[in-house]
C-alpha atoms as a PDB file:
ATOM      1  CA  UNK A   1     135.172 105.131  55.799  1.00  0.00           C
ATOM      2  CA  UNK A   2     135.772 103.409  59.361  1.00  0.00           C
ATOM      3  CA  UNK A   3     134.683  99.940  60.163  1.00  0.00           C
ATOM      4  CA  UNK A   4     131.154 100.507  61.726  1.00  0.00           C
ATOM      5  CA  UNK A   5     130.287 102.437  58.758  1.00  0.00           C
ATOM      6  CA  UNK A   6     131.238  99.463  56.950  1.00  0.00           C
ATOM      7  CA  UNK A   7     130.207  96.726  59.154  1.00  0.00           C
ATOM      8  CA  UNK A   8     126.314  98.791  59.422  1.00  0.00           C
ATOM      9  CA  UNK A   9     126.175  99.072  55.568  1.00  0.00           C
ATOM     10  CA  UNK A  10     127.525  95.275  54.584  1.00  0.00           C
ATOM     11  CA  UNK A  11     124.272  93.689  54.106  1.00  0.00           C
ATOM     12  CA  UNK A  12     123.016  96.180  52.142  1.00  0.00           C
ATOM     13  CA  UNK A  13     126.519  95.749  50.302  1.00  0.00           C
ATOM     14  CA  UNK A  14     125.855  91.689  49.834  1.00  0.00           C
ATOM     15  CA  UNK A  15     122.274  92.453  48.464  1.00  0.00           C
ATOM     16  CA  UNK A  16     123.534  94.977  46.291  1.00  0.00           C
ATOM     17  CA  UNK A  17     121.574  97.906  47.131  1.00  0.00           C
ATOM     18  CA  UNK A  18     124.667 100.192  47.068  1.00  0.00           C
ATOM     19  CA  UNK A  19     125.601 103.012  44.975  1.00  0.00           C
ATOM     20  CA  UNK A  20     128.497 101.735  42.364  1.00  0.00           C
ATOM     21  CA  UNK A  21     130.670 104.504  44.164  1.00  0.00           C
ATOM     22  CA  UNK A  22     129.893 102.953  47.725  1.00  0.00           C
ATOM     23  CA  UNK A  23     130.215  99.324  46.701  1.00  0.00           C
ATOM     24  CA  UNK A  24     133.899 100.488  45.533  1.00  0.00           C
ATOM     25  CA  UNK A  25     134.664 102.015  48.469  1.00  0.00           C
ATOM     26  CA  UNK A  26     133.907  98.608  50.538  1.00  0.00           C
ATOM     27  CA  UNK A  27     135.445  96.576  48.467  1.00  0.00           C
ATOM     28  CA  UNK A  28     138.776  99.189  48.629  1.00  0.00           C
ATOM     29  CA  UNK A  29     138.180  98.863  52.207  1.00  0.00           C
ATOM     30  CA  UNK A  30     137.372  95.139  52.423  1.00  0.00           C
ATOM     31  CA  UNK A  31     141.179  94.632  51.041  1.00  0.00           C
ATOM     32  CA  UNK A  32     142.892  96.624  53.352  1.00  0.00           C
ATOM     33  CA  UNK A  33     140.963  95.149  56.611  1.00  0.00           C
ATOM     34  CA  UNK A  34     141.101  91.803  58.078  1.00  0.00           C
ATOM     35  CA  UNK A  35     138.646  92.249  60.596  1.00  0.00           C
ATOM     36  CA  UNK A  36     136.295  93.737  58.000  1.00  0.00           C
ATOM     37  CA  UNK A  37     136.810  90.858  55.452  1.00  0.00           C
ATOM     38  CA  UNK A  38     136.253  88.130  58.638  1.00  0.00           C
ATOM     39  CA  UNK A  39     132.596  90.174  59.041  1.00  0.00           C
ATOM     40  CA  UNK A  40     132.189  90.283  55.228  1.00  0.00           C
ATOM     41  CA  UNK A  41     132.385  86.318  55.876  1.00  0.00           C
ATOM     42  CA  UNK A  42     130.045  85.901  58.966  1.00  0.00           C
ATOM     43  CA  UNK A  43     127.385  87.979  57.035  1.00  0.00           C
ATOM     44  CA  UNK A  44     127.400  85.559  53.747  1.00  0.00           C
ATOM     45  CA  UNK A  45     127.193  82.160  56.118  1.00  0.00           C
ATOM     46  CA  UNK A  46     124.375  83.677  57.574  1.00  0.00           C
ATOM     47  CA  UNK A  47     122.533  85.107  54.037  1.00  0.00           C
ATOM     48  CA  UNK A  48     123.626  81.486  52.528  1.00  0.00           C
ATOM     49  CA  UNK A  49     121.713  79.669  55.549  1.00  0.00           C
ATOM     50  CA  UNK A  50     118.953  81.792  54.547  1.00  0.00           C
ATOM     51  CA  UNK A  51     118.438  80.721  51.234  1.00  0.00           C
ATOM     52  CA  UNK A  52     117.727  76.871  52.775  1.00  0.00           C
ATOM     53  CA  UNK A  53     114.930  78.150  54.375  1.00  0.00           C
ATOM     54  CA  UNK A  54     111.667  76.719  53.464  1.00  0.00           C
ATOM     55  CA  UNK A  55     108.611  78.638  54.873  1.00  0.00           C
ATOM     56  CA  UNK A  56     106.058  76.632  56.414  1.00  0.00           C
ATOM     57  CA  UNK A  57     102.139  77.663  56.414  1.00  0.00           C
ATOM     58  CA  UNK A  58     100.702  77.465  59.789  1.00  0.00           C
ATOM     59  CA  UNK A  59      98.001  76.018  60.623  1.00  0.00           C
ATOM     60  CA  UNK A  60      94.872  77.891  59.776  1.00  0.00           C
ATOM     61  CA  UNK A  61      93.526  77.379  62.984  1.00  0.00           C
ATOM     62  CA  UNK A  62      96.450  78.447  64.887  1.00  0.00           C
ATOM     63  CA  UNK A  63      95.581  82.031  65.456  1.00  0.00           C
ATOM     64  CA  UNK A  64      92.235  81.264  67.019  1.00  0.00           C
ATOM     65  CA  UNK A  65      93.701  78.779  69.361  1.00  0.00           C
ATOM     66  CA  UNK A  66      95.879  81.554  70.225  1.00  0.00           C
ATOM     67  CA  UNK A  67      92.938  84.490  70.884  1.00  0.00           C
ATOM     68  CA  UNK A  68      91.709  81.500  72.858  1.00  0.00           C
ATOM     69  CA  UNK A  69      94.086  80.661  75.265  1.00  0.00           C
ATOM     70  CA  UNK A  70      94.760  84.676  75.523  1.00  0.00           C
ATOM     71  CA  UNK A  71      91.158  85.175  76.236  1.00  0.00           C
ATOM     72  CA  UNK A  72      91.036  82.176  79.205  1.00  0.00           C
ATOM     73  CA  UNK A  73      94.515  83.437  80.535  1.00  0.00           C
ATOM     74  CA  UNK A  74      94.245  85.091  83.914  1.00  0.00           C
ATOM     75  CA  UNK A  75      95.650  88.334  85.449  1.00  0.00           C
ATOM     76  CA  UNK A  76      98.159  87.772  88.197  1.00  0.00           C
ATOM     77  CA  UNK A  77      95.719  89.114  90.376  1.00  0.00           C
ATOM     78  CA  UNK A  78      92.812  86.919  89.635  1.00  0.00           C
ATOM     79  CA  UNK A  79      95.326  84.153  89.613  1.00  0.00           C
ATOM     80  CA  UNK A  80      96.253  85.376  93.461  1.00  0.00           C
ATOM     81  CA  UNK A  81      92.658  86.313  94.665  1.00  0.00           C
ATOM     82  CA  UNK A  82      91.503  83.296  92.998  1.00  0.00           C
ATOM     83  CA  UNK A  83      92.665  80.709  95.281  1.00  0.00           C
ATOM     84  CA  UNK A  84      91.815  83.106  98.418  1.00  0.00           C
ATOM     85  CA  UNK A  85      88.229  83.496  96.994  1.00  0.00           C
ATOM     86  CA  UNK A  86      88.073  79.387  97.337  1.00  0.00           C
ATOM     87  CA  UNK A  87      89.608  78.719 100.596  1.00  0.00           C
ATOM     88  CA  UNK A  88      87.190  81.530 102.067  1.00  0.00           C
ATOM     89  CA  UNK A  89      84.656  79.753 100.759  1.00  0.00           C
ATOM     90  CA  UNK A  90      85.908  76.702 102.522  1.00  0.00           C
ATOM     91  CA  UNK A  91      84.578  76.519 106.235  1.00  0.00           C
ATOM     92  CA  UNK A  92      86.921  74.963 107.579  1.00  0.00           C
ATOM     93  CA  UNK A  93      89.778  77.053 106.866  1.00  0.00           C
ATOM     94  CA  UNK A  94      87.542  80.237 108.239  1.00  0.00           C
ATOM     95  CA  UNK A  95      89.008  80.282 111.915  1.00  0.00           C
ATOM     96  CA  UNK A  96      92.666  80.192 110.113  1.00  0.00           C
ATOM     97  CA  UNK A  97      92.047  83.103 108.072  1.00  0.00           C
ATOM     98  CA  UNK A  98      90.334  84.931 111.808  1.00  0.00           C
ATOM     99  CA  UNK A  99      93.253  83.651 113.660  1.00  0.00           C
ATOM    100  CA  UNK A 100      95.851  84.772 111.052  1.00  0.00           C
ATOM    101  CA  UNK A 101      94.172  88.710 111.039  1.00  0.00           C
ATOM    102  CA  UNK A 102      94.287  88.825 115.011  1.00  0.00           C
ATOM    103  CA  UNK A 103      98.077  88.080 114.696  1.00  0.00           C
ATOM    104  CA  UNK A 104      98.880  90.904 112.375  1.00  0.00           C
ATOM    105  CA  UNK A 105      96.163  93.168 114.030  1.00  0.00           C
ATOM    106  CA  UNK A 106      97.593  92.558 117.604  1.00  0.00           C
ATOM    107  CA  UNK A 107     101.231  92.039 116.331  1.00  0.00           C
ATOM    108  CA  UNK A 108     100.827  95.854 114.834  1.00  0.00           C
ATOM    109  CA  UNK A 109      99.135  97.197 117.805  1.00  0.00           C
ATOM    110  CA  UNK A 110     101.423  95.720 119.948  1.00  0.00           C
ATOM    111  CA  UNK A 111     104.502  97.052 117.615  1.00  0.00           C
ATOM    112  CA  UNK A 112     103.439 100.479 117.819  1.00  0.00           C
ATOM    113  CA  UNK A 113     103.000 100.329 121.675  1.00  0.00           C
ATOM    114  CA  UNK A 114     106.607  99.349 121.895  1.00  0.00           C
ATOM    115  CA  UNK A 115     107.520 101.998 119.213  1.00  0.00           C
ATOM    116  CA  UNK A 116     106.183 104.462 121.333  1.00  0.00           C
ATOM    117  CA  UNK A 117     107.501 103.527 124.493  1.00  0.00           C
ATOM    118  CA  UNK A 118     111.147 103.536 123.044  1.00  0.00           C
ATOM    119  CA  UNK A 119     110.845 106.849 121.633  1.00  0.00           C
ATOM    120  CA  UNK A 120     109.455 108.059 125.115  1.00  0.00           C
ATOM    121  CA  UNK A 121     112.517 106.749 126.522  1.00  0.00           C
ATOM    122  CA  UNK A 122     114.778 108.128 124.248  1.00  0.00           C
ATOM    123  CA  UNK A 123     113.111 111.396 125.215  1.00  0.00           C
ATOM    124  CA  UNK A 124     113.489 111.163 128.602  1.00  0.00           C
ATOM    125  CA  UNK A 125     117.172 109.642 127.943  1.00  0.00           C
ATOM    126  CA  UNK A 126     117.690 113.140 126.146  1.00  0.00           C
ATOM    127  CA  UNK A 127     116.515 115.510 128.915  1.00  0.00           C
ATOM    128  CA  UNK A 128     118.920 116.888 131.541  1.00  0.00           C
ATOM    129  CA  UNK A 129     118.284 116.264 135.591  1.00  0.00           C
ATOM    130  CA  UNK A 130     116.802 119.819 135.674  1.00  0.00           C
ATOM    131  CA  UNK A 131     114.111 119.164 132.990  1.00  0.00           C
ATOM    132  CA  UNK A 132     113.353 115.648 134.512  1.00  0.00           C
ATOM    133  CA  UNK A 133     112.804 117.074 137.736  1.00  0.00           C
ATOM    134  CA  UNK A 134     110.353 119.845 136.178  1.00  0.00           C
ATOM    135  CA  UNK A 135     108.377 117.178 134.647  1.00  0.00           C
ATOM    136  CA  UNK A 136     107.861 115.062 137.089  1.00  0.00           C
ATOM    137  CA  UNK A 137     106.373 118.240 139.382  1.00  0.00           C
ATOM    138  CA  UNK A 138     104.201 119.108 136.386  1.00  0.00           C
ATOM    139  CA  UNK A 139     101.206 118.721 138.577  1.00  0.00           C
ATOM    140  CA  UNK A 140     102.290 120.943 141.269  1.00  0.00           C
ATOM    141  CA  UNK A 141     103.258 123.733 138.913  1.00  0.00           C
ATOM    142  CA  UNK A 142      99.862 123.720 137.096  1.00  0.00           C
ATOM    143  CA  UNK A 143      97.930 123.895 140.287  1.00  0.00           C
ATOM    144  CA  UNK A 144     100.158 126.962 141.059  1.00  0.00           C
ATOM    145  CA  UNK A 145      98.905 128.538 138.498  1.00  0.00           C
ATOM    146  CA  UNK A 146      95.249 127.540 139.227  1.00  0.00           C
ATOM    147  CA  UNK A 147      95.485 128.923 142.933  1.00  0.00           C
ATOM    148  CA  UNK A 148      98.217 131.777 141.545  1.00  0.00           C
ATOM    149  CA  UNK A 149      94.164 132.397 139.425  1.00  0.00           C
ATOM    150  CA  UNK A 150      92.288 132.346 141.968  1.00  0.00           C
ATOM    151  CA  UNK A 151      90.541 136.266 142.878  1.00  0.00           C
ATOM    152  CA  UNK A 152      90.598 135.158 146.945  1.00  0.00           C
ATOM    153  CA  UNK A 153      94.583 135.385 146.409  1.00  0.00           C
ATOM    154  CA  UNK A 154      94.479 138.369 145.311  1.00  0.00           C
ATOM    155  CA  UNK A 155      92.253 139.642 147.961  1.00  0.00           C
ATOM    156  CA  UNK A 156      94.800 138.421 150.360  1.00  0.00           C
ATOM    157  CA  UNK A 157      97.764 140.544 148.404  1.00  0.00           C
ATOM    158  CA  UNK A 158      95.719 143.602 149.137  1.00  0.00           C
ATOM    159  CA  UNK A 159      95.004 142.910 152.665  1.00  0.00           C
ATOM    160  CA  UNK A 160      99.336 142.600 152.951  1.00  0.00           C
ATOM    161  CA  UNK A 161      99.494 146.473 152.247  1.00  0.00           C
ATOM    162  CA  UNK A 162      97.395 147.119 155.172  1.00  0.00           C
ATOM    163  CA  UNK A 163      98.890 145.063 157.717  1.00  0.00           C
ATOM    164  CA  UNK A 164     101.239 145.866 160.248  1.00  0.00           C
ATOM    165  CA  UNK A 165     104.351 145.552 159.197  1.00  0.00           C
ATOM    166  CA  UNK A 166     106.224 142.848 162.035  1.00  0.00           C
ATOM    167  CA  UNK A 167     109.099 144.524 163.887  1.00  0.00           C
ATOM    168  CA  UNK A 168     112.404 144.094 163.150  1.00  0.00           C
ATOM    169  CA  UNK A 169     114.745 142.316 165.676  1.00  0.00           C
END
């Protein structure tokens, strides 16, 4: 046997709840191992410490004291909205609690406004002078293709084929 097979089955040994065969085999073993025989030694401080041990009744009204204090024992969350619930309730403190929601409301609002002005510019960083250029004459392309639409135009294309062609000089 090694020594955690030992060392697991030792207080079992010091009980004597061990087969005769396996209470030779630790004791074969205890003699040939130090470390084993120091264990051996922790374990029968610890069982002899046990035998000074007086038990104590508790007191018989212990265990409804403790359903008690269970039962009267908040949740962390009634413990956190507790204290909210009363300084709501508080007048005074109203205007704080207004004050402090316009912050975060406007603080986010105002956060995402700047979010989406950098990732505009990082667009527009990101776009060559060719694309810039196309964009910023957006308006003049679509109405283009409004008057590009239009029937009169087209009118106009067929009236080409019938003029005179202009002389060549």
């Amino acid at each position: 046997m090694d020594c955690k097979n030992i060392q697991d089955q030792m207080p079992v040994f010091l009980t004597g709840g061990l087969s005769e065969q396996d209470s030779a085999l630790i004791q074969e073993h205890l003699m040939r191992c130090e470390a084993c025989q120091k264990e051996l030694e922790v374990y029968k401080l610890s069982w002899n410490s046990l035998k000074d041990w007086e038990d104590e009744e508790p007191d018989p009204a212990y265990i409804a004291r403790f359903w008690n204090r269970l039962a009267q024992k908040k949740t962390w969350h009634e413990q956190l909205i507790g204290p909210l619930v009363t300084a709501w309730a508080d007048k005074r403190l109203v205007p704080v609690f207004v004050s402090l929601f316009l912050i975060v409301f406007v603080g986010s609002a105002t956060m995402r406004y700047a979010w989406q002005v950098h990732q505009e510019e990082a667009l527009v960083t990101a776009l060559s002078a060719e694309e810039i250029d196309f964009i910023q004459n957006i308006e003049l392309v679509e109405q283009l293709e409004v008057l590009e639409d239009m029937d009169m135009f087209e009118d106009m294309d067929v009236l080409k084929e019938f003029a005179v062609p202009e002389a060549k000089t």
